[in-house]
Structure formats: structure tokens, C-alpha cells
N, C-alpha and C. Protein backbone atom coordinates (compact mmCIF):
# COMPACT_ATOMS: atom_id res chain seq x y z
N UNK A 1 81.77 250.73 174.11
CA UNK A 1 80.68 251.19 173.25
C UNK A 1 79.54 250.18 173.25
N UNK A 2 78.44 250.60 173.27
CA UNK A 2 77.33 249.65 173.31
C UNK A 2 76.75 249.74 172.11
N UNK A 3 76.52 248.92 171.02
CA UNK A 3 76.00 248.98 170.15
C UNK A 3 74.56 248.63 169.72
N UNK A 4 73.85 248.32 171.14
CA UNK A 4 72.43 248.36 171.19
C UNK A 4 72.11 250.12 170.93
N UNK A 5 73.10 250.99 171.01
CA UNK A 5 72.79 252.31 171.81
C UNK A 5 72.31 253.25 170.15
N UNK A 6 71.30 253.11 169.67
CA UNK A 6 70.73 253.41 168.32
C UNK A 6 71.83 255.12 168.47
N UNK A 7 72.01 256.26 169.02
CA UNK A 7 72.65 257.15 168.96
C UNK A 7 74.21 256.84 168.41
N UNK A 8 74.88 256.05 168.52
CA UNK A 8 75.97 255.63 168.01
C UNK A 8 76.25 255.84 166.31
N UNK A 9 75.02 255.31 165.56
CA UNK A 9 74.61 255.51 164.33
C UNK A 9 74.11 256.62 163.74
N UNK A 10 73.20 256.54 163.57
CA UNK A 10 72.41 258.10 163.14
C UNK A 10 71.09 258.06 163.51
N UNK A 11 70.08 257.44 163.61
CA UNK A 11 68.46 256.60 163.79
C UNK A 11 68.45 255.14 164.22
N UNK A 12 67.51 255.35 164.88
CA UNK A 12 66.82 253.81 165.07
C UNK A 12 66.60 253.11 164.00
N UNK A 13 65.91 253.55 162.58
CA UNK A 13 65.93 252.23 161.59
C UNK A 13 67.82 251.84 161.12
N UNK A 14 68.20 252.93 161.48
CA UNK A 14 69.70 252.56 160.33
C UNK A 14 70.31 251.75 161.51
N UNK A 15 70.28 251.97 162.58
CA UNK A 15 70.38 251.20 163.82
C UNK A 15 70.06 249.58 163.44
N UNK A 16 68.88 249.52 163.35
CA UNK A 16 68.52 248.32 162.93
C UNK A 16 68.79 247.97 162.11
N UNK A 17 69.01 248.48 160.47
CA UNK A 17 69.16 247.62 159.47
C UNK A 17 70.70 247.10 159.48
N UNK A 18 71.94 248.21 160.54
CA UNK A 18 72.84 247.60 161.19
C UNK A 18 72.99 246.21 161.82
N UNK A 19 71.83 246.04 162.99
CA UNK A 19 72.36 244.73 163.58
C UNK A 19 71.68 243.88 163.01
N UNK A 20 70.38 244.17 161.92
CA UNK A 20 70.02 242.62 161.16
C UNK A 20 71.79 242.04 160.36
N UNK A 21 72.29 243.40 159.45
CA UNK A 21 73.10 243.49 158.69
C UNK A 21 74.30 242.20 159.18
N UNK A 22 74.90 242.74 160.86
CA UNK A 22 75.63 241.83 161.12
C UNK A 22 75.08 240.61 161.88
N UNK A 23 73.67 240.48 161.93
CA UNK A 23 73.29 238.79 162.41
C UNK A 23 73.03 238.25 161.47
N UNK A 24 72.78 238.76 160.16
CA UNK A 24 73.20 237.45 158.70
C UNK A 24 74.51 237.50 158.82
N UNK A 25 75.33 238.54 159.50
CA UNK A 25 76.91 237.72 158.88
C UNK A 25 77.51 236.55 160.09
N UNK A 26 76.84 237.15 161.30
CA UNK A 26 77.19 236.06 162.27
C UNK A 26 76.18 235.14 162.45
N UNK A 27 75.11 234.66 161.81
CA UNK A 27 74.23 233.50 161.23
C UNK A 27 75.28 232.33 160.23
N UNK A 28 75.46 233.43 159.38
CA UNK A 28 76.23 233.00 158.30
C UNK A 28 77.57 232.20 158.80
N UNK A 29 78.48 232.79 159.98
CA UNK A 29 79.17 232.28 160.23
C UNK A 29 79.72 231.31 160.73
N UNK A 30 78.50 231.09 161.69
CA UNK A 30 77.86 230.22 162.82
C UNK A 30 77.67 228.66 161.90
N UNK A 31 76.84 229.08 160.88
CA UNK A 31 76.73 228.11 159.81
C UNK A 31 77.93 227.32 159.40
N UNK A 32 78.82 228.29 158.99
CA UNK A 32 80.05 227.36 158.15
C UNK A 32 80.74 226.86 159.05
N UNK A 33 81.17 227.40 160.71
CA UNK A 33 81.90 226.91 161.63
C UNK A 33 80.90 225.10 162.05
N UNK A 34 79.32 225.12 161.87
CA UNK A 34 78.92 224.29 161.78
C UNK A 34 79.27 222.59 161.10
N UNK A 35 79.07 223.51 159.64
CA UNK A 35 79.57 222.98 158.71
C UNK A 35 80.87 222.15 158.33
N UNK A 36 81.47 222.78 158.99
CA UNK A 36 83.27 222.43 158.67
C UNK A 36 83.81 221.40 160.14
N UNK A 37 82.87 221.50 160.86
CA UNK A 37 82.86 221.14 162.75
C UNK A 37 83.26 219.91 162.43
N UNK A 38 83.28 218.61 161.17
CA UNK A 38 82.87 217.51 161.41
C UNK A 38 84.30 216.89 161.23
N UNK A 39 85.23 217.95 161.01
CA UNK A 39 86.50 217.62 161.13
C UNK A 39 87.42 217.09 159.82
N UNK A 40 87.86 216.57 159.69
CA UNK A 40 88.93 216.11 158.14
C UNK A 40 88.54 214.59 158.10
N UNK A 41 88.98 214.24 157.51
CA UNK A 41 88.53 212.43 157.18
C UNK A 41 90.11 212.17 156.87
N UNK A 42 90.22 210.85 157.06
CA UNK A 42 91.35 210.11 157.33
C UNK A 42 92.46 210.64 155.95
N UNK A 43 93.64 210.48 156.60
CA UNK A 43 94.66 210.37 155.00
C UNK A 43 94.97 212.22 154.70
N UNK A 44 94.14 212.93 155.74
CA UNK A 44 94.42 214.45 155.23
C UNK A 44 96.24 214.82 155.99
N UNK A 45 96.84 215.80 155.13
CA UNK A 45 98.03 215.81 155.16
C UNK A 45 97.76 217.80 155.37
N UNK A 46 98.00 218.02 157.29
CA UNK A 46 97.57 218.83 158.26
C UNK A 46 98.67 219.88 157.33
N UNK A 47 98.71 221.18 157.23
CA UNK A 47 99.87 222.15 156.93
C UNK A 47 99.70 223.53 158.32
N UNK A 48 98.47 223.67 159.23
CA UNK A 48 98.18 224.72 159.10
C UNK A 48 98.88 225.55 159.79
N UNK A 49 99.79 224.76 161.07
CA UNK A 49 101.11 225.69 162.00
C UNK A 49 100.49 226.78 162.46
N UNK A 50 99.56 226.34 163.04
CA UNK A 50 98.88 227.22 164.34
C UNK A 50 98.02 228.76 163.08
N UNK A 51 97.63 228.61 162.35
CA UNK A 51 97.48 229.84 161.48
C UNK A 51 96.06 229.72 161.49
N UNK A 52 95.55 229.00 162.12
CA UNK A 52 93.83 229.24 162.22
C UNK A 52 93.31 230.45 163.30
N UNK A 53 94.47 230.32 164.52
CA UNK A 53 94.44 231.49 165.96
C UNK A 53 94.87 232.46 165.43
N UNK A 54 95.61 232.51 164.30
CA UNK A 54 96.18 234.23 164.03
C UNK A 54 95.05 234.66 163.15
N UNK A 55 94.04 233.82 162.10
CA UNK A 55 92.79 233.79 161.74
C UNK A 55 91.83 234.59 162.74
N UNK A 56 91.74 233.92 163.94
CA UNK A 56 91.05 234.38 165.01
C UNK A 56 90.90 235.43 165.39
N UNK A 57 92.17 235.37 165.86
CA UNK A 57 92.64 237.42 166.67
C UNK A 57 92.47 237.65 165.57
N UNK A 58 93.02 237.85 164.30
CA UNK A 58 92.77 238.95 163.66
C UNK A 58 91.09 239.36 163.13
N UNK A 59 89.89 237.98 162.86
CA UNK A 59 88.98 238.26 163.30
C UNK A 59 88.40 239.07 164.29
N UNK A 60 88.85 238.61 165.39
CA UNK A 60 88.49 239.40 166.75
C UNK A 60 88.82 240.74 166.34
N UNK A 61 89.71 240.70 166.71
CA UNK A 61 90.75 242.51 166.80
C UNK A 61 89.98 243.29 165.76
N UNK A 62 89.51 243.01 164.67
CA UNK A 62 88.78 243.75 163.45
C UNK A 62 87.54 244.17 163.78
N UNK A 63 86.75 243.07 164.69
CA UNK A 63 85.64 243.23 165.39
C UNK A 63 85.36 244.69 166.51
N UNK A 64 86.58 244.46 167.06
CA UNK A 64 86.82 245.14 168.22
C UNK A 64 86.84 246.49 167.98
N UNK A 65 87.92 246.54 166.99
CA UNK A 65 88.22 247.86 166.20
C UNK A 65 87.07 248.09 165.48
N UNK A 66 86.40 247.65 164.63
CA UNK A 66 85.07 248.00 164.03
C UNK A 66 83.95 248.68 165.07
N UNK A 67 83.86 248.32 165.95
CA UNK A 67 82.96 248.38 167.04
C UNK A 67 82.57 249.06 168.25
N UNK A 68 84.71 249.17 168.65
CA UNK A 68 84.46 249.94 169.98
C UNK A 68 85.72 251.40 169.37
N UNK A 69 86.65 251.74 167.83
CA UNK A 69 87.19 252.40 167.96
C UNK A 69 87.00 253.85 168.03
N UNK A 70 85.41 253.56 168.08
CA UNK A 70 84.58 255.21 167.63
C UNK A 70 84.40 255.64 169.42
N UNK A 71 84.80 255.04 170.40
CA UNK A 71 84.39 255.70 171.82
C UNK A 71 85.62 256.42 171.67
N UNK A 72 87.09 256.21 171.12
CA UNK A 72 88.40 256.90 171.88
C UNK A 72 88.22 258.52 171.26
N UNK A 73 87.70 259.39 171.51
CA UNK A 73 87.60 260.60 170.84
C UNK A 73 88.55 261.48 170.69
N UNK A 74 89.89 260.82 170.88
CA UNK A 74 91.29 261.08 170.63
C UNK A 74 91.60 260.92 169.06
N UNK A 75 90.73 259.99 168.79
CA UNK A 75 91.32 259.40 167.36
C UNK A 75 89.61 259.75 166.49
N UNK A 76 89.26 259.97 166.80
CA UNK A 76 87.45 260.40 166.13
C UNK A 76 87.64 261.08 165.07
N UNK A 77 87.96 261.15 163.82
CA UNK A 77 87.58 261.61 162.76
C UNK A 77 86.40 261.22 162.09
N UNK A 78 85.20 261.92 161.86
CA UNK A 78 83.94 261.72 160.79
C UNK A 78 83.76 261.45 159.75
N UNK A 79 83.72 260.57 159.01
CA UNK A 79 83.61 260.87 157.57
C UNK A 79 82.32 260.63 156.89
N UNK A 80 82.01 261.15 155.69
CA UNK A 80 80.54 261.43 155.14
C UNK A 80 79.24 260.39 155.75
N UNK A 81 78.21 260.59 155.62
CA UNK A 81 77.15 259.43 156.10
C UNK A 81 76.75 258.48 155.43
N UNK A 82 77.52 258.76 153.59
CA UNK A 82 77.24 257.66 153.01
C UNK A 82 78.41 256.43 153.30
N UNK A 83 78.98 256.86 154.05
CA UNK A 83 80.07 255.74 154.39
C UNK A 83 78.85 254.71 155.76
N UNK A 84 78.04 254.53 156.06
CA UNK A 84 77.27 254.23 156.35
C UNK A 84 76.76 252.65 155.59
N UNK A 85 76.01 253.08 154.43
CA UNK A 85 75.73 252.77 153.38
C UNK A 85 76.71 251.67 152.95
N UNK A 86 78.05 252.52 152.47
CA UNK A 86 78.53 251.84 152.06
C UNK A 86 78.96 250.24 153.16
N UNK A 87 79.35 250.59 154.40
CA UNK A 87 79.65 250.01 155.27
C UNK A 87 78.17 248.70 155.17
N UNK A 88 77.03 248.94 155.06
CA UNK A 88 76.30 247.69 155.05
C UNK A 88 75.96 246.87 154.28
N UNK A 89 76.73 247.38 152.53
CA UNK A 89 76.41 246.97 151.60
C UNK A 89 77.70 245.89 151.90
N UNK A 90 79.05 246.37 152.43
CA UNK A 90 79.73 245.71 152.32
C UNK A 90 80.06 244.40 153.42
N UNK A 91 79.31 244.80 154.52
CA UNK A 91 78.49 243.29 155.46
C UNK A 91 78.28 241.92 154.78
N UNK A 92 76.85 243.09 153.62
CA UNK A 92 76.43 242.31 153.43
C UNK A 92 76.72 241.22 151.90
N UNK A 93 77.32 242.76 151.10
CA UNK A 93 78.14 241.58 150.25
C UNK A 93 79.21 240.45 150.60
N UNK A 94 80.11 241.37 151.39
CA UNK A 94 81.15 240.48 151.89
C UNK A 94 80.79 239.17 152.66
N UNK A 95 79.58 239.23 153.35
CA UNK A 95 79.10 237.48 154.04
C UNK A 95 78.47 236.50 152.89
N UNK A 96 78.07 237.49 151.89
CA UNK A 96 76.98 236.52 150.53
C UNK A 96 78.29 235.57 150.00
N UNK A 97 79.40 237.07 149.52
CA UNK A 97 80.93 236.13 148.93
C UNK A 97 81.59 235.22 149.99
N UNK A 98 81.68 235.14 150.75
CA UNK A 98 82.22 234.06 152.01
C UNK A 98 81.29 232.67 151.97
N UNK A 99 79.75 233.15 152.44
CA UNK A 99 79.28 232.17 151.93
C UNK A 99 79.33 231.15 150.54
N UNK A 100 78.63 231.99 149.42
CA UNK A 100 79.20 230.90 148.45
C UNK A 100 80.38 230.63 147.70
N UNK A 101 81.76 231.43 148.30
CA UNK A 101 82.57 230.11 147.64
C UNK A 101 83.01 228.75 149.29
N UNK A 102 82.73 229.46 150.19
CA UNK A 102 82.18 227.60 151.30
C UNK A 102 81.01 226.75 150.57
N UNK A 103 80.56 227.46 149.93
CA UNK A 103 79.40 226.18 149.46
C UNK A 103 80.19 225.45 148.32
N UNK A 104 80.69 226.38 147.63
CA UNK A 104 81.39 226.21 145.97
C UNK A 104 82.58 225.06 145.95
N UNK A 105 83.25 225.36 147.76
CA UNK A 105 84.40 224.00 147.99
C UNK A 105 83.56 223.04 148.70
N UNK A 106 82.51 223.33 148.97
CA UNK A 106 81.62 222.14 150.03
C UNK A 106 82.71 221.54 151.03
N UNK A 107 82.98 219.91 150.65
CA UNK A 107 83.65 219.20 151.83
C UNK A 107 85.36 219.19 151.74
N UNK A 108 85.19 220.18 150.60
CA UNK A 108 87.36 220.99 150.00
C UNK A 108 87.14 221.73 151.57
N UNK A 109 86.43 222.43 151.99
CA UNK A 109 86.78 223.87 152.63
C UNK A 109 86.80 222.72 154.25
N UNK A 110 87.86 223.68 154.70
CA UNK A 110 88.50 223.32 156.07
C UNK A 110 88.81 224.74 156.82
N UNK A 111 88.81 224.70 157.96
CA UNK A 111 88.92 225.59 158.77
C UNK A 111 90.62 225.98 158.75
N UNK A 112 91.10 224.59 158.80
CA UNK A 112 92.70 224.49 159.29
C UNK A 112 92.72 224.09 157.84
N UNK A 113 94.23 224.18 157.59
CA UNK A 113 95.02 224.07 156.30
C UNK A 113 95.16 222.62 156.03
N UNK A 114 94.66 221.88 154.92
CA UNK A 114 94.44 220.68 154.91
C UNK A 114 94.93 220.17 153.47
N UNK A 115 95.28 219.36 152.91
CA UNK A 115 94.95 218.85 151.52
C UNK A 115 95.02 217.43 151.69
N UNK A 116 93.98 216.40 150.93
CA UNK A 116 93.78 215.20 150.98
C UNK A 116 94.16 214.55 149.80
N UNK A 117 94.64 213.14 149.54
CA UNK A 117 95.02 212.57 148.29
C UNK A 117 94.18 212.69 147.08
N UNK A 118 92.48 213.24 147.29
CA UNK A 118 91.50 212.79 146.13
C UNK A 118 91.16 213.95 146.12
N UNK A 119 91.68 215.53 146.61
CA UNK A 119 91.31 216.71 146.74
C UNK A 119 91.39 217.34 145.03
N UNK A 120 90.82 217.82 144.60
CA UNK A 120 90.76 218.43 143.35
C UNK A 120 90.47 220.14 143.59
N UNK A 121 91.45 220.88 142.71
CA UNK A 121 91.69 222.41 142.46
C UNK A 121 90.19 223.19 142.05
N UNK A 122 89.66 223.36 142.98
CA UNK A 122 88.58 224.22 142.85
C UNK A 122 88.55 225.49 142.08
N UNK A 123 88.16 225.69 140.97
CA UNK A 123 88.40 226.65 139.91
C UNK A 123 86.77 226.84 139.11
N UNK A 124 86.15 227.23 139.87
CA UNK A 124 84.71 227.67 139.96
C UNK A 124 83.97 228.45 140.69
N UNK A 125 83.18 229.20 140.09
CA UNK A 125 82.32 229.96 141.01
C UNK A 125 83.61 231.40 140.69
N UNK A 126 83.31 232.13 142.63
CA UNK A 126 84.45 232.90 142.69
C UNK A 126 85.82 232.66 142.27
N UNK A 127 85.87 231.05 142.40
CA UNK A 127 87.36 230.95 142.33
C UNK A 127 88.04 230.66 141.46
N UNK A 128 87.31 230.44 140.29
CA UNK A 128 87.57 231.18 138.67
C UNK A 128 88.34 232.31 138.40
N UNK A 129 88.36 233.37 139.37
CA UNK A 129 89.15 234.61 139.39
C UNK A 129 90.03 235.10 140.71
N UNK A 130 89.19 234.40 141.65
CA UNK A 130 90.14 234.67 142.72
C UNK A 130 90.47 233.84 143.00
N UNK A 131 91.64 233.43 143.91
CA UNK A 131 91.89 232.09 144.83
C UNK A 131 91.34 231.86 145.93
N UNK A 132 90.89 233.27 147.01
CA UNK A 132 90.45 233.02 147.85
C UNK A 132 89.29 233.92 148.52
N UNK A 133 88.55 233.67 147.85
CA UNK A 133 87.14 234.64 147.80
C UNK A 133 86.97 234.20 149.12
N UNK A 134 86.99 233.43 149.63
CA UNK A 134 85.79 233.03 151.26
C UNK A 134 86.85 234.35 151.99
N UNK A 135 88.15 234.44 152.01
CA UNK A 135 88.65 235.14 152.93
C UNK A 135 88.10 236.88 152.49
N UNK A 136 87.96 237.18 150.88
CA UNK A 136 88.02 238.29 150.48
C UNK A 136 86.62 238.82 151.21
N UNK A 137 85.63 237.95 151.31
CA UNK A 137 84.40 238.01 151.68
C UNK A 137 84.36 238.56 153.31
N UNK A 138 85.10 237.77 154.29
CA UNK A 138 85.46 237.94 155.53
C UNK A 138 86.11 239.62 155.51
N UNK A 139 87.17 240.03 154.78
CA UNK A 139 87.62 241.07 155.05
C UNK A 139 86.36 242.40 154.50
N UNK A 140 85.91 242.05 153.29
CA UNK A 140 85.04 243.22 153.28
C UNK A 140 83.82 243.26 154.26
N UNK A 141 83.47 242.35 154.75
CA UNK A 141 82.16 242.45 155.86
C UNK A 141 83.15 242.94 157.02
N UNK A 142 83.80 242.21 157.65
CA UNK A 142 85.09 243.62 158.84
C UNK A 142 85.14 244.98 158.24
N UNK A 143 85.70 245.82 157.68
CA UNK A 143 86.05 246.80 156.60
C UNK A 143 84.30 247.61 157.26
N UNK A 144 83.63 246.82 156.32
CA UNK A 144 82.17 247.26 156.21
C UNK A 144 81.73 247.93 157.83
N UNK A 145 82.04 246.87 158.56
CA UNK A 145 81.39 247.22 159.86
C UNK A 145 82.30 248.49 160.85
N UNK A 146 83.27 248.47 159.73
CA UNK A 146 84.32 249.69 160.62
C UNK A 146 83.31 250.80 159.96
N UNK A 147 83.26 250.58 158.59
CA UNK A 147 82.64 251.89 157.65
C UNK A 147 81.30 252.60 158.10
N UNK A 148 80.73 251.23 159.09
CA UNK A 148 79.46 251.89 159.40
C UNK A 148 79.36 253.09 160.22
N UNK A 149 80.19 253.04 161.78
CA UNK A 149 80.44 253.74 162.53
C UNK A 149 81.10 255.08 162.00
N UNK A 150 81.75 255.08 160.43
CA UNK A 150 81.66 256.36 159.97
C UNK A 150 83.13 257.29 161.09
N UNK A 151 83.94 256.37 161.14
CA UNK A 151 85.52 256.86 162.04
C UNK A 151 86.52 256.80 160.60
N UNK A 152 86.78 257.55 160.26
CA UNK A 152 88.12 257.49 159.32
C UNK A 152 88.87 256.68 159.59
N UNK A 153 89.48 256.58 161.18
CA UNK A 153 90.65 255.23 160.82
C UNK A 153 90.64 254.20 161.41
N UNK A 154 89.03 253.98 161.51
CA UNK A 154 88.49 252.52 161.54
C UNK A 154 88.81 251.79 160.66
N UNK A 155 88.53 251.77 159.40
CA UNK A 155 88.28 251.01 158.50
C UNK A 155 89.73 250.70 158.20
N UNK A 156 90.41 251.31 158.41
CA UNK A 156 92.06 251.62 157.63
C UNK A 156 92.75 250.68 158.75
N UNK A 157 92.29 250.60 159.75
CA UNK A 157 93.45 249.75 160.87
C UNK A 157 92.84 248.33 160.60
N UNK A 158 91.34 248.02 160.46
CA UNK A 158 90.83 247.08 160.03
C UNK A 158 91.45 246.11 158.80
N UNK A 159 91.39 246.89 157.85
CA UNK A 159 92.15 246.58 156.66
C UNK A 159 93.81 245.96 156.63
N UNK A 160 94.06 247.19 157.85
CA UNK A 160 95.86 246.68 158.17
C UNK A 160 95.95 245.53 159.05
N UNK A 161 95.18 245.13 159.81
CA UNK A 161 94.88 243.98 160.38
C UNK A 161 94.73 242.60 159.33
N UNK A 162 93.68 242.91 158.66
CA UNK A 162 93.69 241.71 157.64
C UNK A 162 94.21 241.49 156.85
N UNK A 163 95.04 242.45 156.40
CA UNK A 163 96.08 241.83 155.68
C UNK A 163 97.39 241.78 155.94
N UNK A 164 97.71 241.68 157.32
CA UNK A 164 98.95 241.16 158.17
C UNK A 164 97.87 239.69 158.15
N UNK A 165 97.01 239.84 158.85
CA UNK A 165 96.44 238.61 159.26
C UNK A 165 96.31 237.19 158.40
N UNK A 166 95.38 237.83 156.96
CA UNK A 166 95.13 237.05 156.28
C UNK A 166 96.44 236.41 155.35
N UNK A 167 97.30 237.13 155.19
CA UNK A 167 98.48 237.31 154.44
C UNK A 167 99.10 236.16 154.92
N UNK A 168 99.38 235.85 156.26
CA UNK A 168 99.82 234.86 156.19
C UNK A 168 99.49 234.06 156.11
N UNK A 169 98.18 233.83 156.44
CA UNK A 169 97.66 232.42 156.57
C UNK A 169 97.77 232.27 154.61
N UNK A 170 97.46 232.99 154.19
CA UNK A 170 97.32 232.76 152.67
C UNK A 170 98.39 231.69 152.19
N UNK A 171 99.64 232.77 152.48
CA UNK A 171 101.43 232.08 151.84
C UNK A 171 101.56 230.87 152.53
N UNK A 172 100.62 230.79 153.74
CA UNK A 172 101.03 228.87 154.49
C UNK A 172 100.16 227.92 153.49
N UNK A 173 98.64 228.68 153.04
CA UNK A 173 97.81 227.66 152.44
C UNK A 173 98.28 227.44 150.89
N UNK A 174 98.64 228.38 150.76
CA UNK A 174 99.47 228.50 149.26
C UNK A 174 100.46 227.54 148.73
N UNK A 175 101.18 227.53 150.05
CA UNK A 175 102.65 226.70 149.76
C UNK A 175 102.18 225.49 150.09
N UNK A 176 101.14 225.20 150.58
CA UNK A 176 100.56 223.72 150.88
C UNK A 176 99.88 223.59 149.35
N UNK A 177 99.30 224.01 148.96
CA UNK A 177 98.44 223.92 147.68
C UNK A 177 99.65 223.32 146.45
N UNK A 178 100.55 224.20 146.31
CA UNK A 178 101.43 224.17 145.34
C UNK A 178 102.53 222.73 145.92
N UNK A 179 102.76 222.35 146.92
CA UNK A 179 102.91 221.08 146.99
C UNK A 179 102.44 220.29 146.33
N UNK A 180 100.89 220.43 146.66
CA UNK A 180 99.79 218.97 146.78
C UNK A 180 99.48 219.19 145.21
N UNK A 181 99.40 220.32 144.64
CA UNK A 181 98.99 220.29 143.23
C UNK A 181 100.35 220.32 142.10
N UNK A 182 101.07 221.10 142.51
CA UNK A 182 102.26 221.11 141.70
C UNK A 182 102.34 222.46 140.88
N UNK A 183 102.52 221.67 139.12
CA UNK A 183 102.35 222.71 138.00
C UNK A 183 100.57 223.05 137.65
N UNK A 184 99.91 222.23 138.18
CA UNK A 184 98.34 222.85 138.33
C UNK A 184 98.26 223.97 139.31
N UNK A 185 98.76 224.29 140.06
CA UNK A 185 98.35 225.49 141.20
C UNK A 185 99.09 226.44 140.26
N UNK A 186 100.40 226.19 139.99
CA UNK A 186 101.36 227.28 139.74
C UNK A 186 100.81 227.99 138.47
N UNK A 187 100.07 227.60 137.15
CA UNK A 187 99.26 227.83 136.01
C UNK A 187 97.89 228.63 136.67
N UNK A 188 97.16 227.87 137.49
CA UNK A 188 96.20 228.53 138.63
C UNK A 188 96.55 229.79 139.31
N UNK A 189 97.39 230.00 139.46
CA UNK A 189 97.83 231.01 140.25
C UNK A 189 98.30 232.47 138.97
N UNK A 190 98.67 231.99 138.09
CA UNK A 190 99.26 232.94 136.93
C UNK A 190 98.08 233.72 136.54
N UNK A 191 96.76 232.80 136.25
CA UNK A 191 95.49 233.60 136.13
C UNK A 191 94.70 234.21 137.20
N UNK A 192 94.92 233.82 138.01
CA UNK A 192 94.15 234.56 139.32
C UNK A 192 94.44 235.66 140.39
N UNK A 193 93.90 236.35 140.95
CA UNK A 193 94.40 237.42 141.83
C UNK A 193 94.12 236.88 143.26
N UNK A 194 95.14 237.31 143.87
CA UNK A 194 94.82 236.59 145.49
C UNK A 194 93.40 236.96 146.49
N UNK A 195 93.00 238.21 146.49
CA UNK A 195 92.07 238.28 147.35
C UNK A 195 91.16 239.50 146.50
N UNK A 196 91.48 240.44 145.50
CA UNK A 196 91.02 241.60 145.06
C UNK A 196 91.15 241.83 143.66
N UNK A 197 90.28 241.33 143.20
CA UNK A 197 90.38 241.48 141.15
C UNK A 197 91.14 243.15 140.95
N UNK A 198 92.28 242.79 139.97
CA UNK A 198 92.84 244.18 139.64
C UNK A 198 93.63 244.58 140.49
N UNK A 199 93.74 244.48 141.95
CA UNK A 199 94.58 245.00 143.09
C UNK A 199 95.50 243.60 143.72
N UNK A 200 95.09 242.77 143.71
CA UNK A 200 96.09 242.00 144.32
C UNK A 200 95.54 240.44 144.72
């Protein structure tokens, strides 16, 4: 599928307000991979057991599926055009929430699973309610970009992807957290929802 190909969508502007939609999220992303590039500082105690590459693919694969699952016209179901809409709102919310809770952990946030001796429980911003808004942010901008293309079971394999995907990486960063913090995570965790206020 070529997604220069404005017919894919519905018009040339919705076309466009599409690929601005996903070059703030891959601006955005570009940014924090920037950001985080400079590596860990001495004394960090590594947890992450390869769970940054299953991060990856399942990035990828969401991409893929978002992008190219609308050519197999085996599996082509339509659904309304405001799923459109919804699909760019959720780009673009989902990269705003990714972005600021990376700003909200600043030099906390790591790519790979990390905790350091002087690390303190980030319980601000998003993460006042969630634990892990940067990821919740990542899955609704995927989700979103399935929604655009307007395929019924785009969005749904997307979704089943990230949360095989994210799921684990979660329970590895989790069980590292609740190490390094103790009865502070475990109190932390009683009030908070993992990735979706009300759902989970």
C-alpha cells in the first residue's frame, strides 16, 4: 500500500491532515529516542531481558498492520468515515500523552528497563493515575492509525498486538520497580490503573 496514494483515504486534504498527523508522531518520536540516546549513568541496575526488541516488533508489526492491512481485500471490512476522525484525534492525542509523561520522568525515562540507587517514584502528571501513560500514549496513536484507514480489523489486531506486546514488557518493568521501591510501588500500584483509567 502506498500511503502517499491520497485515494487510500477519502481526499487529498484528509490525506494530508493524515501524514502531518503521523510526522508529529514520528517527530515526536525521533525526539525521545534522541533524548534517551545518552544512555544510563553509572550504578544503574539493567532488568530489561531483551524486552526493548519485543517493544520494537510489536511497534513495527502495528505499523505494518495499520498501514498495509487495508490492501488484503480478503479481510476488507469498512467501517463508518468517522472512524477516520476518530483515528487522527487518536495520533494525535496518543503522541501529546507519550510525549509528556517522557518529559514528566525527564532523566527517570529509559528506553531499556533500568532503576538507579537515587531514582525516585514518579507520581505526577499522567502518572498520578496511570503507571504508564508514555506506553498508553504509544498504543492509542497505533490503534489511531489503524482507525484511519477505516478496516474493521485493523484496529482490533493492532490492539491485540499491544497488548501481548506491551504486557510484557510492563510485568518485567513492574517487577523491577517493586524490587527497587518495595512497599512504595506496591501502595502506588493499589491506586493506579496500568495503561487505561477504568479498564485496566
Amino acid at each position: 500500500m502506498d500511503i502517499f496514494d491520497a485515494s487510500k483515504i477519502n481526499n487529498t486534504f484528509e490525506h494530508n491532515v493524515f501524514l502531518y498527523s503521523i510526522g508529529f508522531m514520528f517527530l515526536c518520536e525521533f525526539l525521545i529516542w534522541i533524548f534517551t540516546a545518552k544512555g544510563g549513568r553509572n550504578g544503574n541496575k539493567k532488568s530489561d531481558k531483551g524486552s526493548i526488541w519485543l517493544i520494537i516488533l510489536g511497534y513495527s508489526l502495528s505499523l505494518y498492520v495499520g498501514f498495509y492491512f487495508t490492501d488484503f481485500n480478503i479481510i476488507r471490512l469498512t467501517i463508518p468515515h468517522v472512524f477516520y476522525y476518530i483515528g487522527i484525534l487518536l495520533i494525535i492525542a496518543g503522541t501529546i500523552i507519550r510525549s509528556y509523561s517522557v518529559w514528566t520522568l525527564k532523566k527517570a525515562f529509559t528506553l531499556s528497563v533500568q532503576t538507579t540507587s537515587d531514582q525516585h517514584l514518579i507520581q505526577k502528571g499522567f502518572y498520578r493515575y496511570v503507571r504508564n501513560p508514555a506506553y498508553t500514549g504509544s498504543i492509542l496513536s497505533l490503534v489511531g492509525i489503524a482507525c484511519s484507514f477505516r478496516n474493521f480489523f485493523a484496529p482490533i489486531v493492532v490492539l491485540i498486538i499491544c497488548i501481548f506486546c506491551y504486557g510484557i514488557r510492563i510485568k518485567i518493568e513492574e517487577k523491577a520497580l517493586k524490587e527497587h521501591f518495595k512497599q512504595e510501588f506496591d501502595d502506588y500500584k493499589k491506586r493506579t490503573y496500568c495503561l487505561f483509567p477504568f479498564i485496566w
